[in-house]
Protein backbone atom coordinates (compact mmCIF):
# COMPACT_ATOMS: atom_id res chain seq x y z
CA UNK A 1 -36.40 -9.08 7.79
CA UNK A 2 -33.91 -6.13 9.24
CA UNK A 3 -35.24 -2.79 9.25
CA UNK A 4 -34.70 -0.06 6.93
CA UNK A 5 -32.37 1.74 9.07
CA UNK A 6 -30.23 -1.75 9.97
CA UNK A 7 -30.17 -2.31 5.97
CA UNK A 8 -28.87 1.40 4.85
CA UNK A 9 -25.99 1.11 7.80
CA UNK A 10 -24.74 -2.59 6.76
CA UNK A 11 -24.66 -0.75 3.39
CA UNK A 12 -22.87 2.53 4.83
CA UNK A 13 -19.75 -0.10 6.02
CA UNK A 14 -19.94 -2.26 2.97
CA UNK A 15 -19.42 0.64 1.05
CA UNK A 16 -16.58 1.73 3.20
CA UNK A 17 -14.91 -1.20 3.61
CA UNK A 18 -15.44 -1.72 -0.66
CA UNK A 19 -13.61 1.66 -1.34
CA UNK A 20 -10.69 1.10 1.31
CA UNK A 21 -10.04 -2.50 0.02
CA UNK A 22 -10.72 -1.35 -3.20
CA UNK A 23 -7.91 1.54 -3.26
CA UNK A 24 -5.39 -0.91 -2.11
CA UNK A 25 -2.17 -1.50 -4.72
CA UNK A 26 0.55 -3.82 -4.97
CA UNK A 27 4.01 -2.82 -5.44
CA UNK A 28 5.99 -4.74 -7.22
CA UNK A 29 9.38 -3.63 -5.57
CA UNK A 30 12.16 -3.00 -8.10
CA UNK A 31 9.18 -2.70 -10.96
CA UNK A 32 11.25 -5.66 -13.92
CA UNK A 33 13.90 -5.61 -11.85
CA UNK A 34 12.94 -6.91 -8.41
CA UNK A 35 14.54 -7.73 -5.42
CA UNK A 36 18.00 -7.92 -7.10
CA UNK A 37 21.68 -6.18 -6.47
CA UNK A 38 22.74 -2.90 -7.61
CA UNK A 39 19.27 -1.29 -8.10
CA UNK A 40 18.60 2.03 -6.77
CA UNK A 41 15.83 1.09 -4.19
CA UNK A 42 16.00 4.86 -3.05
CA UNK A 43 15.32 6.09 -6.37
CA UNK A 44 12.47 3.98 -6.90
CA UNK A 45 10.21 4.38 -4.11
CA UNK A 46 10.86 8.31 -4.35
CA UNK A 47 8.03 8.93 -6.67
CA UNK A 48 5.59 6.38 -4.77
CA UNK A 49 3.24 7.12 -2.45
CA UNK A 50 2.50 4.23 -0.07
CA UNK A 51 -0.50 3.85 2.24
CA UNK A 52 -1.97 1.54 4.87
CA UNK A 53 -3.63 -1.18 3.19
CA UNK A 54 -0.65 -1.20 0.01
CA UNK A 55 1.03 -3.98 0.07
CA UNK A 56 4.59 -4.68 -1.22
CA UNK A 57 5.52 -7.45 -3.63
CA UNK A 58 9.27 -8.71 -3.26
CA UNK A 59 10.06 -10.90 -6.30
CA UNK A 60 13.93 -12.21 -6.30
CA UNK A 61 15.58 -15.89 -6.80
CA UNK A 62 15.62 -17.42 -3.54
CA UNK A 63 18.91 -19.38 -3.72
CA UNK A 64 20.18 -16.01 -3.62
CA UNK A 65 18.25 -13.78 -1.63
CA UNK A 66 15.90 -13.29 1.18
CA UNK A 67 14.03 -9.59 2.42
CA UNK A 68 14.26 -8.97 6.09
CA UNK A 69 12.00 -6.12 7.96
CA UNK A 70 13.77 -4.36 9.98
CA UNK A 71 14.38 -1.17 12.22
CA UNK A 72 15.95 1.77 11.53
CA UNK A 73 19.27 0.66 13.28
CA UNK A 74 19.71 -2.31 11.70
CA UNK A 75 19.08 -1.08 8.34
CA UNK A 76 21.78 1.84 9.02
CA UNK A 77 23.97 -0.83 9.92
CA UNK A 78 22.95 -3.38 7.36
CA UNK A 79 22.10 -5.95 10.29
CA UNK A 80 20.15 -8.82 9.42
CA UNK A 81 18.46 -9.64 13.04
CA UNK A 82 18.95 -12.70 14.78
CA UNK A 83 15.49 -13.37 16.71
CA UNK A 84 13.60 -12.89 13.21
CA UNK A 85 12.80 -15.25 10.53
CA UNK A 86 13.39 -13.74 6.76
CA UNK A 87 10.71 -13.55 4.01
CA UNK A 88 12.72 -16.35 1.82
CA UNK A 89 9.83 -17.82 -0.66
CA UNK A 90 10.78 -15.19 -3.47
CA UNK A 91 7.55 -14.43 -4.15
CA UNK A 92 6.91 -12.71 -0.53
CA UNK A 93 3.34 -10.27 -0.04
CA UNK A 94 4.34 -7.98 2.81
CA UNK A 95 1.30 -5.81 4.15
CA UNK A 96 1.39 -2.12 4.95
CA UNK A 97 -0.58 -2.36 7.97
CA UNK A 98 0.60 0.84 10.16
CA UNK A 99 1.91 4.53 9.19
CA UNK A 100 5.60 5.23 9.53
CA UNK A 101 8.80 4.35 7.93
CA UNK A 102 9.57 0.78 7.04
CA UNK A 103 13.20 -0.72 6.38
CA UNK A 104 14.07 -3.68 4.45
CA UNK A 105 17.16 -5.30 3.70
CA UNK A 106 18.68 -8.09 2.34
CA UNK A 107 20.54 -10.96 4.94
CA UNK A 108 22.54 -12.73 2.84
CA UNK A 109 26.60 -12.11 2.59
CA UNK A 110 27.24 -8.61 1.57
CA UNK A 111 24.24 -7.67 -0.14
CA UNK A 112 22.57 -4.98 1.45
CA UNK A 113 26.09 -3.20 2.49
CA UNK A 114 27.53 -3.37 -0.83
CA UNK A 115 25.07 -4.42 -3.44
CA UNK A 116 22.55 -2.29 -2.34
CA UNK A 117 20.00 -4.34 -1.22
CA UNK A 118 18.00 -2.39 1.30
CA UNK A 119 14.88 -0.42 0.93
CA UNK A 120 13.42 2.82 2.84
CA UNK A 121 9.82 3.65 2.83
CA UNK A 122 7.42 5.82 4.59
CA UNK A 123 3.64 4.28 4.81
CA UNK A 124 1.25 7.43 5.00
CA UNK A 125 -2.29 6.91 6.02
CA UNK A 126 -5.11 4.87 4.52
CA UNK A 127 -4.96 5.86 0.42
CA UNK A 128 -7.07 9.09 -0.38
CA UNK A 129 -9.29 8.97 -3.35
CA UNK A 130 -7.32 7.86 -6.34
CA UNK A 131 -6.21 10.89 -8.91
CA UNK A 132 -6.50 10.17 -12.93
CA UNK A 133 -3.12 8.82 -14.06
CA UNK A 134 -1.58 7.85 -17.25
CA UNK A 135 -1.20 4.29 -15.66
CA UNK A 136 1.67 2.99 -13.88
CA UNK A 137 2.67 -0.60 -15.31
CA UNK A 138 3.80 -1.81 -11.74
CA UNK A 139 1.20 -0.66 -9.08
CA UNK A 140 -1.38 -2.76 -9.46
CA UNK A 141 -4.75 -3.32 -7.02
CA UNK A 142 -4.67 -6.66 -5.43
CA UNK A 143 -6.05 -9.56 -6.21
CA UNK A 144 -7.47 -10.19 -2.67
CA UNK A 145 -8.87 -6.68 -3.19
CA UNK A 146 -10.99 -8.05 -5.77
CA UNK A 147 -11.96 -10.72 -3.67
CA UNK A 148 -13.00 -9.18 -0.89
CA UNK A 149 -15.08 -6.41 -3.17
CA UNK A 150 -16.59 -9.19 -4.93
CA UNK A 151 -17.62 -11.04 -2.12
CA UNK A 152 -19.13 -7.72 -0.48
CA UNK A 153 -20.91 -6.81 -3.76
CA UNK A 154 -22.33 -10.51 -4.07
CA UNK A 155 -23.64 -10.37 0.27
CA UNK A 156 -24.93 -7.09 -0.45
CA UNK A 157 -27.26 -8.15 -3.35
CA UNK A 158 -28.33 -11.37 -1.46
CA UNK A 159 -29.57 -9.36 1.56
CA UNK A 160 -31.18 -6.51 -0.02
């Protein structure tokens, strides 16, 4: 049987890992929209506030389109890159795994230089303590969030 001390750290970690999972949204990029031309991608991830862990959701027909992660230079030049695979499923889960600004455009034909097809973000770090908000219909915590807490809740009752 683990001591006292080894059973209230295991806690301590479960709990931290819980709340970081926990925390962790999905955006739905483009909200009803999508990943589709002639949205204002700069417009909507102005009021949203991204964070290590977040993850983003790209939803688009994928006949037609395709989201590629780029650098800053190719997204200023709308430059699809040619040692990189695109996210081409559309239904594509991209993680927020580092802090920084992320770029992501869109490789096929013109779309990104004149459909507007190319996103900016800046990733801050892991999500603070969520405020009280009148609910936001496209940010919604992940489902592997769930399963991860669940399976943390359920280990945590078995060994205690």
């Amino acid at each position: 049987m683990a001591s006292s001390s080894a059973r209230l750290a295991l806690i301590a970690v479960s709990m931290v890992l819980l709340w970081s999972v926990c925390i962790a949204t999905d955006y739905v990029v483009g909200d009803d929209k999508g990943w589709s031309p002639y949205f204002n991608y700069t417009q909507w991830a102005h009021d949203k506030d991204f964070h290590v862990g977040d993850r983003l959701v790209f939803k688009y027909d994928k006949q037609k389109h395709n989201v590629f992660k780029v650098n800053g230079t190719l997204f200023n030049s709308c430059t699809a890159p040619n040692d990189t695979e695109p996210f081409s499923s559309g239904h594509d889960f991209i993680s927020l795994e580092t802090e920084g600004r992320k770029w992501y455009i869109c490789g096929k034909s013109d779309h990104c230089v004149n459909r507007q097809m190319k996103l900016l973000i800046y990733v801050g770090s892991a999500a603070p303590a969520p405020a009280p908000t009148s609910g936001a219909p496209h940010s919604l915590p992940s489902s592997s969030s769930f399963y991860i807490a669940a399976t943390l809740a359920i280990a945590a009752i078995l060994f205690f």
